[in-house]
C-alpha atoms as a PDB file:
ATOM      1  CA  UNK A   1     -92.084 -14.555   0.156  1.00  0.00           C
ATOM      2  CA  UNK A   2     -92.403 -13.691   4.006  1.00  0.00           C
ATOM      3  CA  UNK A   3     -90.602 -15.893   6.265  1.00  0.00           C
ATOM      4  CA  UNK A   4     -93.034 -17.350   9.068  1.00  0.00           C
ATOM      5  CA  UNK A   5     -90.759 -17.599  12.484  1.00  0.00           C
ATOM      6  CA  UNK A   6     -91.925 -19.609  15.549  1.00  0.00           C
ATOM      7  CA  UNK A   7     -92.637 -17.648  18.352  1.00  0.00           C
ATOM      8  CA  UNK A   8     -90.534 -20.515  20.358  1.00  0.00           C
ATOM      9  CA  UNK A   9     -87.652 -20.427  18.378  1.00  0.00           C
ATOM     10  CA  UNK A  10     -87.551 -16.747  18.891  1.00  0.00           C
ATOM     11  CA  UNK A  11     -87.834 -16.838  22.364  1.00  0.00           C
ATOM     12  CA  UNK A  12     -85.106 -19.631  22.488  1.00  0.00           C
ATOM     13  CA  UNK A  13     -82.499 -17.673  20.852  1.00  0.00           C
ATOM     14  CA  UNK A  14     -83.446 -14.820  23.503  1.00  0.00           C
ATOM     15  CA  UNK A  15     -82.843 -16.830  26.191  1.00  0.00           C
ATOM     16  CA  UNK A  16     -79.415 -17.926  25.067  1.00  0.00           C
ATOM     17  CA  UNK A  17     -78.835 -14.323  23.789  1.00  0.00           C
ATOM     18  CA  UNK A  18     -79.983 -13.810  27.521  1.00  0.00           C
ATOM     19  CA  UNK A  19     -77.735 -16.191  29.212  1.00  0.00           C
ATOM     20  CA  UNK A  20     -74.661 -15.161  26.881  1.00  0.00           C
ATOM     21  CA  UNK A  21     -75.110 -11.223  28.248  1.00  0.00           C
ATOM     22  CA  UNK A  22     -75.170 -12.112  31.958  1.00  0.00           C
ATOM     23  CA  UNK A  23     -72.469 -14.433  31.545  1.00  0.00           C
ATOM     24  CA  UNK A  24     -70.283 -11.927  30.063  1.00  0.00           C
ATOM     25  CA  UNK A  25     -71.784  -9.508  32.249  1.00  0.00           C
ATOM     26  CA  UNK A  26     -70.001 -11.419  35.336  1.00  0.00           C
ATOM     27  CA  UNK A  27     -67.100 -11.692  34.300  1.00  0.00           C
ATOM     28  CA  UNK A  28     -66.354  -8.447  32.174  1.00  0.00           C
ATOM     29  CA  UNK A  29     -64.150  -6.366  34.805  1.00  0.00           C
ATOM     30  CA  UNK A  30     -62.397  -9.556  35.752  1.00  0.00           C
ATOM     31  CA  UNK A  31     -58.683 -10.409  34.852  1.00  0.00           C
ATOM     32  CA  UNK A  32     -59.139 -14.356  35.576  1.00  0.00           C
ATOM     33  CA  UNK A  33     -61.781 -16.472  34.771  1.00  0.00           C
ATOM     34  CA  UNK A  34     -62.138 -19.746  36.385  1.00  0.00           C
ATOM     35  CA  UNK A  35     -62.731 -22.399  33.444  1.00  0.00           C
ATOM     36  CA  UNK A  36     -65.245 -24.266  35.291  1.00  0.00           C
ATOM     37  CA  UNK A  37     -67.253 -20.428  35.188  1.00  0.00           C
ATOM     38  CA  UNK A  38     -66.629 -20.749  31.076  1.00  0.00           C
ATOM     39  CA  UNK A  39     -67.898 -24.243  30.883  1.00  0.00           C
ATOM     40  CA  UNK A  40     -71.177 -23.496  33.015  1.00  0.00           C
ATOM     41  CA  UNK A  41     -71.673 -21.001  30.843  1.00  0.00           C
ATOM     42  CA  UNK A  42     -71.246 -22.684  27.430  1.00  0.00           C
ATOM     43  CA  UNK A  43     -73.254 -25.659  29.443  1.00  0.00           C
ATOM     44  CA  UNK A  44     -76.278 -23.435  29.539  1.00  0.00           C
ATOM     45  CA  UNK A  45     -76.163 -21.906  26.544  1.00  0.00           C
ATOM     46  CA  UNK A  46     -75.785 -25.215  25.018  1.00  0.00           C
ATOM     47  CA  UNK A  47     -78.830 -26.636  26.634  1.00  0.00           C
ATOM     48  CA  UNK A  48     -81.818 -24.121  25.559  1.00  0.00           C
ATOM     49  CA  UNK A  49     -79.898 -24.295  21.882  1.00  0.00           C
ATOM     50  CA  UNK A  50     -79.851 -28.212  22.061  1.00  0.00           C
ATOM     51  CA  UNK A  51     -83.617 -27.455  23.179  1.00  0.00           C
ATOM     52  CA  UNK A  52     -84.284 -24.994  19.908  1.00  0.00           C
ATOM     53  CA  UNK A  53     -83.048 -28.005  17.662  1.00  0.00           C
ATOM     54  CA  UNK A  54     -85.049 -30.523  19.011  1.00  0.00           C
ATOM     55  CA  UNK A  55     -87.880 -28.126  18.544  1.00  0.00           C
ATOM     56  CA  UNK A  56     -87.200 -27.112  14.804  1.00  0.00           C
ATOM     57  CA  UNK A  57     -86.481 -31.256  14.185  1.00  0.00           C
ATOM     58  CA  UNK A  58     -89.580 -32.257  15.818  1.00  0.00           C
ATOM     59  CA  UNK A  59     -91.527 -29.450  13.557  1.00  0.00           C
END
């Protein structure tokens, strides 16, 4: 049986694949991270996943 993916939910987990890489991106080369950085980070991450869920609920 093939598995039929939404083209949204797809492009949801890219953008949080997206955000993920830039965030480590930043902050790669540094020794200290500020935690309010982290939490921004896990804040936006959090948001277009909390998006994808209320997407695949809905459907």
């Amino acid at each position: 049986m093939t598995e039929v993916r939404d083209p949204q939910t797809d492009e949801s987990i890219r953008a949080a694949m997206q955000l993920i890489d830039r965030g480590l991106g930043d902050i790669s080369e540094r020794q200290l991270v500020s935690t309010s950085e982290v939490a921004d980070l896990l804040l936006d991450v959090r948001s277009v996943l909390a998006k994808l869920d209320a997407e695949v609920n809905v459907n």
